[in-house]
N, C-alpha and C. Protein backbone atom coordinates (compact mmCIF):
# COMPACT_ATOMS: atom_id res chain seq x y z
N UNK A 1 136.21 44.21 148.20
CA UNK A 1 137.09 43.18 147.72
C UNK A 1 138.45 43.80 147.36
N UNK A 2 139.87 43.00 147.41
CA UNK A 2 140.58 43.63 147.27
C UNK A 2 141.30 43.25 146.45
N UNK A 3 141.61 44.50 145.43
CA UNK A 3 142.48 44.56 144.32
C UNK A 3 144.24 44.63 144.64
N UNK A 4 144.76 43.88 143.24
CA UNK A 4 145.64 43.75 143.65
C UNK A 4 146.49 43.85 142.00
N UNK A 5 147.21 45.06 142.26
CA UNK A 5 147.80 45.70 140.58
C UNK A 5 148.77 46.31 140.72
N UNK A 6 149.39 46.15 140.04
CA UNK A 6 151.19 47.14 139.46
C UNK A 6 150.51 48.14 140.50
N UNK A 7 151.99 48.32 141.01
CA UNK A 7 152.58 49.86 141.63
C UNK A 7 152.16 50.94 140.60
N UNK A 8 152.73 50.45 139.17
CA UNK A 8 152.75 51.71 138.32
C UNK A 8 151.42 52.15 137.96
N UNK A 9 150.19 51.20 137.78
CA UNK A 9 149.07 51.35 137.54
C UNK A 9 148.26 52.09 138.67
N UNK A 10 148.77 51.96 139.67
CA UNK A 10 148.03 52.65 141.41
C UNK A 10 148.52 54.03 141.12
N UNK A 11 149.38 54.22 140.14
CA UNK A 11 150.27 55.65 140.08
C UNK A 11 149.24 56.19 139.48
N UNK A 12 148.57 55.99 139.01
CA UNK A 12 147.28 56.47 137.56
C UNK A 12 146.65 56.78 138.46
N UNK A 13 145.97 56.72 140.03
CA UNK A 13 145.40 57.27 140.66
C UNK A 13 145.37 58.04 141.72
N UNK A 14 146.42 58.90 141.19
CA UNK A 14 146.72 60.08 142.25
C UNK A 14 145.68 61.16 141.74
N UNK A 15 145.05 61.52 142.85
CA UNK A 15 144.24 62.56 143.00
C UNK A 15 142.84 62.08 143.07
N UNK A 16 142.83 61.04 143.31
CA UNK A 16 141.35 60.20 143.61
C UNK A 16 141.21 59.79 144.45
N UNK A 17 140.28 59.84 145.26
CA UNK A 17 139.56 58.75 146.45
C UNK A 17 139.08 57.34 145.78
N UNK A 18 140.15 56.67 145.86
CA UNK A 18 140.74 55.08 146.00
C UNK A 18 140.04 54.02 146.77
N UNK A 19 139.33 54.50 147.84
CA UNK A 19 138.26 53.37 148.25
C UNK A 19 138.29 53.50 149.81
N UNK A 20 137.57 53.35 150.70
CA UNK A 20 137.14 52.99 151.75
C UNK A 20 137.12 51.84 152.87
N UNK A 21 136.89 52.12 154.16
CA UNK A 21 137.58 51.17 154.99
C UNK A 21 135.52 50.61 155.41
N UNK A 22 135.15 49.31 155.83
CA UNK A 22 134.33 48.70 156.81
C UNK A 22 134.05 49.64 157.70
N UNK A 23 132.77 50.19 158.54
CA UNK A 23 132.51 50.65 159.75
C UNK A 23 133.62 49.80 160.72
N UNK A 24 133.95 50.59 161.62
CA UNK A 24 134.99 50.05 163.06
C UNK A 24 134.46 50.03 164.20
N UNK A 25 134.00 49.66 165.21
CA UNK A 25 133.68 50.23 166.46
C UNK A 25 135.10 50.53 167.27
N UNK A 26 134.62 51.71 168.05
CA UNK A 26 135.21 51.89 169.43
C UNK A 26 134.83 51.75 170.32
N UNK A 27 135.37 50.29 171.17
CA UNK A 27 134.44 50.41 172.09
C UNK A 27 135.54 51.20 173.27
N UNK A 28 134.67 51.04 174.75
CA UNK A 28 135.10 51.13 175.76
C UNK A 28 136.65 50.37 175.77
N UNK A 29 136.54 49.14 175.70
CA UNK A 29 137.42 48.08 176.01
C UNK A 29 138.87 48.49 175.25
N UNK A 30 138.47 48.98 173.97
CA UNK A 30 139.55 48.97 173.26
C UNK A 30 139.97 50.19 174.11
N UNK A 31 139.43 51.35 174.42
CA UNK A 31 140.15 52.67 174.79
C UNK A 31 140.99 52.32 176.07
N UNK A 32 140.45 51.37 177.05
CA UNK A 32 141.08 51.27 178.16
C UNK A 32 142.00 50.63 177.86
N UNK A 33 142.44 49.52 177.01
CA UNK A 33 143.46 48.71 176.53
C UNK A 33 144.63 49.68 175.55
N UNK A 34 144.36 50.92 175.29
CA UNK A 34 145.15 51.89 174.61
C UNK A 34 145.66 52.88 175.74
N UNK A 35 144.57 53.20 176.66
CA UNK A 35 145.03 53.40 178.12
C UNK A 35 146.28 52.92 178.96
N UNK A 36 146.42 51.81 179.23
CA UNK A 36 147.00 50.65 179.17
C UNK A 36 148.22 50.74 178.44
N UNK A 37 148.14 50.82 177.48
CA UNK A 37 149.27 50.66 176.60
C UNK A 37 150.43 51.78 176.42
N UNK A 38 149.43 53.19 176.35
CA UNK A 38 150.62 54.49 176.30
C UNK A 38 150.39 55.14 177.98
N UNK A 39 149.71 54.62 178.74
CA UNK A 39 149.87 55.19 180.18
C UNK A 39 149.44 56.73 179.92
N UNK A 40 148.17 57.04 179.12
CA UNK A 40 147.31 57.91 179.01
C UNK A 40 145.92 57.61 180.07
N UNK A 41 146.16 58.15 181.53
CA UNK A 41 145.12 57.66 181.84
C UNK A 41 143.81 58.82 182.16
N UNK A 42 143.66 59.96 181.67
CA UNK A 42 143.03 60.93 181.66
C UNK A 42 141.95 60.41 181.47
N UNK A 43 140.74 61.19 182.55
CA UNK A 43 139.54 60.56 182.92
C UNK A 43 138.39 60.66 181.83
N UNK A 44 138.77 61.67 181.05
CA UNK A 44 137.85 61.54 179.43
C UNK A 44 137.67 60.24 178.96
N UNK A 45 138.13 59.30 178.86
CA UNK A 45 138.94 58.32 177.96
C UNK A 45 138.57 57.06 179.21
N UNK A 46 138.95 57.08 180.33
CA UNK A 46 138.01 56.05 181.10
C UNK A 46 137.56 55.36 182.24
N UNK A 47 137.11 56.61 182.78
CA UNK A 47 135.81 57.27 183.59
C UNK A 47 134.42 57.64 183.24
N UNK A 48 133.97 56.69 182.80
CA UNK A 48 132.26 56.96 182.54
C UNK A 48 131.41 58.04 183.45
N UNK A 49 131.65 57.98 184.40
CA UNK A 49 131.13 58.62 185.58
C UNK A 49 131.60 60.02 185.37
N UNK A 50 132.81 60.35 185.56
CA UNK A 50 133.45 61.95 185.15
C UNK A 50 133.50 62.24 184.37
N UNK A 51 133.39 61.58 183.18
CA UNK A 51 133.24 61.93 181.74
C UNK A 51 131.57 62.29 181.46
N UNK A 52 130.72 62.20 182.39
CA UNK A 52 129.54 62.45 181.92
C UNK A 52 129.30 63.87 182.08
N UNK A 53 130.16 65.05 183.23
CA UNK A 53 129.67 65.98 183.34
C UNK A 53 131.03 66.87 182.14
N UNK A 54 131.32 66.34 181.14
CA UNK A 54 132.16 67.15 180.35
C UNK A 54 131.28 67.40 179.47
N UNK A 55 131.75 68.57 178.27
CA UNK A 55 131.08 68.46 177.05
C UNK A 55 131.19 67.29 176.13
N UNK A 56 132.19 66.41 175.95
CA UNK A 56 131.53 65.06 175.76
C UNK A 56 130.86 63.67 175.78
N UNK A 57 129.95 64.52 176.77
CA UNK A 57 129.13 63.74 177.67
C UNK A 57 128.74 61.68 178.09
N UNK A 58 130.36 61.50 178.28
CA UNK A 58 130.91 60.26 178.09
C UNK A 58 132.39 59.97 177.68
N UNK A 59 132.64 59.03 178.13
CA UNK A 59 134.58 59.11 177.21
C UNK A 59 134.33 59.10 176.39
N UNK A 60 135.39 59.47 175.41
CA UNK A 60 136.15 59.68 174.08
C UNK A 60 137.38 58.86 173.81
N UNK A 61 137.31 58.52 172.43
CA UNK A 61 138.80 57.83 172.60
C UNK A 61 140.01 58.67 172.67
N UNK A 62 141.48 58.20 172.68
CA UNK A 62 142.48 58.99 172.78
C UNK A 62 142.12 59.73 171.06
N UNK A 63 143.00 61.06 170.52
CA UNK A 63 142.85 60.89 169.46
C UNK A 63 144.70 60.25 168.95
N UNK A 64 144.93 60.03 169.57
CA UNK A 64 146.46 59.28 168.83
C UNK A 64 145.85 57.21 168.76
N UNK A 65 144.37 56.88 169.54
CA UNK A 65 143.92 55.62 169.74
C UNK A 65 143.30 55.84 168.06
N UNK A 66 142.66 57.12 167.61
CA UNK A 66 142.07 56.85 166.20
C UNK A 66 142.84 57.03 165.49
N UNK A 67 144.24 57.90 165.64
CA UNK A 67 145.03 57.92 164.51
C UNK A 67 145.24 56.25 164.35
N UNK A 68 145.72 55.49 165.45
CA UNK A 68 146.76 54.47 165.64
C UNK A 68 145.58 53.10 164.89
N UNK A 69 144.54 53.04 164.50
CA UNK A 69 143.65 52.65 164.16
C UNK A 69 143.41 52.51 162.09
N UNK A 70 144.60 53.35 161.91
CA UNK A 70 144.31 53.62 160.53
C UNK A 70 145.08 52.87 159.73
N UNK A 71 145.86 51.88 160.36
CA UNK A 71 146.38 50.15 159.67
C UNK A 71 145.16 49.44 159.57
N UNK A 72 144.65 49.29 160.32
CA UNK A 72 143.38 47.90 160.89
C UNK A 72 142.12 49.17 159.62
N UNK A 73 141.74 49.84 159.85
CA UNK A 73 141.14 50.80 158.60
C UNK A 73 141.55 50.42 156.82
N UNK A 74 143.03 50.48 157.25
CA UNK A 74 143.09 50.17 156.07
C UNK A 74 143.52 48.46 155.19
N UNK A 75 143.31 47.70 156.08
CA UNK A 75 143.31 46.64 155.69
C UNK A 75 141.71 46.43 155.60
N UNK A 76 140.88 46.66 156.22
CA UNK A 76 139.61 46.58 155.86
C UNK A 76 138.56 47.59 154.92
N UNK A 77 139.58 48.00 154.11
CA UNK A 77 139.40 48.70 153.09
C UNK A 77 139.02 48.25 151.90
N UNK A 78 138.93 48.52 150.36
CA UNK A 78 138.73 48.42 149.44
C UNK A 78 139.74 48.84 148.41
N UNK A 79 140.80 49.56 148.93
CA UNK A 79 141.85 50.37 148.56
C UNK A 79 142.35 48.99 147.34
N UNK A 80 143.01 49.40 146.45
CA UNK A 80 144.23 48.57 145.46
C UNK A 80 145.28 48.08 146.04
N UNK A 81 145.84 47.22 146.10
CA UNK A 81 147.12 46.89 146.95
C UNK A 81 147.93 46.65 145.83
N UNK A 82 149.32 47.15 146.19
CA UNK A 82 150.04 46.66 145.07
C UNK A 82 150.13 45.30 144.68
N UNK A 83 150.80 44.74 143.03
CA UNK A 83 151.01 43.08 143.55
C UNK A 83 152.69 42.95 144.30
N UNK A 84 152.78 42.32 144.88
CA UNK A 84 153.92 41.15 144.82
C UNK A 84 154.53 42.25 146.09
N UNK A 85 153.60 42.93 146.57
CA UNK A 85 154.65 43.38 147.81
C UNK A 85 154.95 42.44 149.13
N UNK A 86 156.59 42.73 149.33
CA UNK A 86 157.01 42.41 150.44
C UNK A 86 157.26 43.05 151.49
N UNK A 87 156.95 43.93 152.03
CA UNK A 87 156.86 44.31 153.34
C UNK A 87 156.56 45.76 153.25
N UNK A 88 155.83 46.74 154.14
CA UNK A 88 155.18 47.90 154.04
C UNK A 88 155.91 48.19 155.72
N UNK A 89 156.29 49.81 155.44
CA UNK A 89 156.45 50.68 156.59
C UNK A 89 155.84 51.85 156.84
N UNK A 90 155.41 52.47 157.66
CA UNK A 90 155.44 53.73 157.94
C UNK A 90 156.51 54.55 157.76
N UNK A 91 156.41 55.41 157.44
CA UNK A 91 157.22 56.60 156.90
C UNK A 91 157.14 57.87 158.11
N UNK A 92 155.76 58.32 158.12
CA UNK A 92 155.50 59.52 158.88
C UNK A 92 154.31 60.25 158.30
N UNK A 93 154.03 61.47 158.91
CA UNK A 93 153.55 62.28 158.30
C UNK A 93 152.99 63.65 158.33
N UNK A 94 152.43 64.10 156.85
CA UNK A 94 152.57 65.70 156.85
C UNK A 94 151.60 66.47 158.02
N UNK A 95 150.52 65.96 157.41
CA UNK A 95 149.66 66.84 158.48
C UNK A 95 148.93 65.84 159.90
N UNK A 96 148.70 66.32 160.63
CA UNK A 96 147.59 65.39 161.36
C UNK A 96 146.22 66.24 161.77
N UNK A 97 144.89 66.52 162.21
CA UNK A 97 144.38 67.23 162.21
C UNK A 97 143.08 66.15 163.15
N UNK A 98 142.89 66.49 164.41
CA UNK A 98 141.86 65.97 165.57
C UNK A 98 140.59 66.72 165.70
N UNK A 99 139.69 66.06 164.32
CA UNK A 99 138.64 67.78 164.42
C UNK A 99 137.15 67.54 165.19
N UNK A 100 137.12 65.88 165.63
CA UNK A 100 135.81 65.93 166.41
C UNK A 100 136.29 64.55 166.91
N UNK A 101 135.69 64.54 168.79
CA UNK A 101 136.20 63.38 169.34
C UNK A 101 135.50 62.12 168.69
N UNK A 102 135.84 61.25 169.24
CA UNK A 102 135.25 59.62 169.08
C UNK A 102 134.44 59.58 170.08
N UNK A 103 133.52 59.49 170.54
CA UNK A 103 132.70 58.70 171.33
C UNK A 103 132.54 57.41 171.72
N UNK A 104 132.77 56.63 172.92
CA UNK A 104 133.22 55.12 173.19
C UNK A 104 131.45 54.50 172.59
N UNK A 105 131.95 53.24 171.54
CA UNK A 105 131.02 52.98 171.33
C UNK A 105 130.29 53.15 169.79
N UNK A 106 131.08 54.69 168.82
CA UNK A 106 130.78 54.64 168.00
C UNK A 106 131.46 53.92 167.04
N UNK A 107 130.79 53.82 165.87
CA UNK A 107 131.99 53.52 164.80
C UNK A 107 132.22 54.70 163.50
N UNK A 108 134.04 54.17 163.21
CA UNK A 108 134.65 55.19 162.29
C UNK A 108 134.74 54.16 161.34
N UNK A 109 135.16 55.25 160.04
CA UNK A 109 135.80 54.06 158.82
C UNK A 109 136.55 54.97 158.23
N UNK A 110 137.67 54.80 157.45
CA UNK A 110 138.63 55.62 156.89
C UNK A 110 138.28 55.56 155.01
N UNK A 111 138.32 56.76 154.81
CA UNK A 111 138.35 57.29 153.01
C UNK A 111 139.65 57.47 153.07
N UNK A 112 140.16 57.03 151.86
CA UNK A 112 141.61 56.73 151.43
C UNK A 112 141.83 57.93 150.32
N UNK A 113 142.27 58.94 150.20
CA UNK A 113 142.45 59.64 148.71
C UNK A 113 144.10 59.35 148.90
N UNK A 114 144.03 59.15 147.02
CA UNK A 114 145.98 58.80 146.93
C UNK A 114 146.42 60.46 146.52
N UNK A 115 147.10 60.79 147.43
CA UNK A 115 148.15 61.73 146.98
C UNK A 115 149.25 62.36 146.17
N UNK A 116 150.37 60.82 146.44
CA UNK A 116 151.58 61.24 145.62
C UNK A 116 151.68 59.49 145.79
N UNK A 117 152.39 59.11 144.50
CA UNK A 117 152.92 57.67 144.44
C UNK A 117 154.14 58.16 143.80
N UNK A 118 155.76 57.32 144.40
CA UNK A 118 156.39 58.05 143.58
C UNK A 118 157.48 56.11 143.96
N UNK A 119 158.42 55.81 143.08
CA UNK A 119 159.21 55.05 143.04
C UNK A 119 160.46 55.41 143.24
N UNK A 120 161.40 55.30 144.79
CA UNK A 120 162.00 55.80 145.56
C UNK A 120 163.49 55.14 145.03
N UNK A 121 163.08 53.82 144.38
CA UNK A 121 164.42 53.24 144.16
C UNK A 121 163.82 52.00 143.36
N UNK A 122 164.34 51.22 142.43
CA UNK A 122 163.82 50.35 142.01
C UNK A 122 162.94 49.40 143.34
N UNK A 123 161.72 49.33 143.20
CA UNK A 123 161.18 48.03 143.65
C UNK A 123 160.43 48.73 145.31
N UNK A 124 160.77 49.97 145.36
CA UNK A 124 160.42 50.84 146.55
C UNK A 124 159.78 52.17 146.40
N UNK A 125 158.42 52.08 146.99
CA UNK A 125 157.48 53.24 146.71
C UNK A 125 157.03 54.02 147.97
N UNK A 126 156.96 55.25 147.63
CA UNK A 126 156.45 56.23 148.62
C UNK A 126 155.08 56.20 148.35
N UNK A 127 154.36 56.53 149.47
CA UNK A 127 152.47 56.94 148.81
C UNK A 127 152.23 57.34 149.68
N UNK A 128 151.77 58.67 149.36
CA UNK A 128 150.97 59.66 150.30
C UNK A 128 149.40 59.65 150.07
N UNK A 129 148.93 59.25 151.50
CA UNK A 129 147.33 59.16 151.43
C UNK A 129 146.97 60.13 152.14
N UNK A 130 146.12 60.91 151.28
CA UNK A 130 144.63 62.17 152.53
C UNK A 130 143.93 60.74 152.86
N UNK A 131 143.64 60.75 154.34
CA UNK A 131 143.05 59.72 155.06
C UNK A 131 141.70 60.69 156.36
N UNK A 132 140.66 60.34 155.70
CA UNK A 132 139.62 60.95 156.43
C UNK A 132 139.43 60.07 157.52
N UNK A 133 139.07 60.42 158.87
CA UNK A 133 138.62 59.19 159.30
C UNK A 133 137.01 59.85 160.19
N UNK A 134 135.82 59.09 159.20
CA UNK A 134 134.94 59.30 159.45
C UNK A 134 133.94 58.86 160.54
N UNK A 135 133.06 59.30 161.47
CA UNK A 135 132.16 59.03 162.80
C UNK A 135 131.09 58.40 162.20
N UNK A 136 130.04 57.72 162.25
CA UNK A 136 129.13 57.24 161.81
C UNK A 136 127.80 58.37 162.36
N UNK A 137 127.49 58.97 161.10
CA UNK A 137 126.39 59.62 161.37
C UNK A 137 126.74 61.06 162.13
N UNK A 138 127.98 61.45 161.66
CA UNK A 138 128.35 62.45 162.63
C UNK A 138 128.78 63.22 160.99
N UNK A 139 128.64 64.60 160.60
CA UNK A 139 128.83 64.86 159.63
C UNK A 139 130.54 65.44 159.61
N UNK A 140 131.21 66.09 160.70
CA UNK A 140 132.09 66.66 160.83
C UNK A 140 133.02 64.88 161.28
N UNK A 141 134.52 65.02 160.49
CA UNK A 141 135.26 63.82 160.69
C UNK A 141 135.83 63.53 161.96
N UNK A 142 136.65 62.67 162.60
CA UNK A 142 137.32 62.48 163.83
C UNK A 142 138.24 62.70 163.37
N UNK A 143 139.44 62.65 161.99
CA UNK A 143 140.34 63.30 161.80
C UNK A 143 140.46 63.13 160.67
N UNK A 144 141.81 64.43 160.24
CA UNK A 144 142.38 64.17 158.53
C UNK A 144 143.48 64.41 158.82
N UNK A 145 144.19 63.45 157.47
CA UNK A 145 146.08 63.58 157.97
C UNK A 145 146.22 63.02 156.48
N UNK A 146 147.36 63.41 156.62
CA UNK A 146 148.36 63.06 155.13
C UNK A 146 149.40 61.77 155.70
N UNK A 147 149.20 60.65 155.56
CA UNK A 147 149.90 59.60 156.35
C UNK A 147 150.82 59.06 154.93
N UNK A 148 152.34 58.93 154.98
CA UNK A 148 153.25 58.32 154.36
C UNK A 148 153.77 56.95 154.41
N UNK A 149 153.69 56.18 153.68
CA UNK A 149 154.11 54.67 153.55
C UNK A 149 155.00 54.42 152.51
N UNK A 150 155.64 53.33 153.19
CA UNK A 150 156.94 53.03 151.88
C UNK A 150 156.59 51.85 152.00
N UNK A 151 156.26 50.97 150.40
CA UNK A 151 156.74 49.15 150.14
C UNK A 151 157.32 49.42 149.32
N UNK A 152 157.51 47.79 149.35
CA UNK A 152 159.18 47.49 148.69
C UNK A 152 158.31 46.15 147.89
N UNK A 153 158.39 45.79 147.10
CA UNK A 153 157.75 45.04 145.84
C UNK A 153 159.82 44.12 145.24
């Protein structure tokens, strides 16, 4: 369920894991439609057939398809939302880190830890999230990154 509280009060939870995203699937469909979209058409990703004699014995998603996945993660989260915000951007970010593929078919969900909350200008906040993004049943993650967002309240 999702909370919804002062900027300044979300500030009280830097250095905590803040809440969690719903299981996601990946399927096939979505990878070829990300295919599609950045003109990544490398046969890992969707070629069932040639992807069976790799070591990941089947496609994989892109890993910029699971980074690009970590809006839709985090709206189906549990995370605090600020109140009264009006519009949210991407910023960028520090690290990115691709440490085990996706498999077409499984599902991920993203752990949210808050980093840094900082108030950039009246009414405008930075927040840096460690963002795990976890495989179902896979103990090692599909990735970790330090992802930056700015709202404006």
């Amino acid at each position: 369920m999702t909370r919804f509280i002062p900027a300044a009060e979300i500030k009280g939870l830097v250095g905590q894991v803040v809440g969690s995203s719903s299981w996601v699937e990946v399927t096939q469909e979505r990878i070829n439609q990300f295919a599609e979209a950045t003109g990544d058409f490398q046969f890992i990703h969707i070629d069932p057939e040639r992807a069976k004699d790799t070591p990941f014995d089947g496609t994989i998603a892109h890993g910029f398809l699971t980074l690009s996945l970590i809006p839709l993660l985090t709206m189906e989260s549990d995370c605090p939302r600020p109140e009264g915000v009006k519009m949210g951007v991407n910023y960028g970010g520090n690290k990115t880190r691709f440490l085990s593929p996706v498999r077409s078919g499984k599902r991920i969900r993203g752990v949210f830890k808050l980093l840094e909350l900082d108030e950039k200008r009246p009414g405008q906040w930075q927040q840096t999230m460690e963002i795990t993004v976890e495989i179902e049943g896979q103990d090692k993650p599909a990735l970790i990154c330090e992802w930056i967002t700015q709202f404006f309240v």
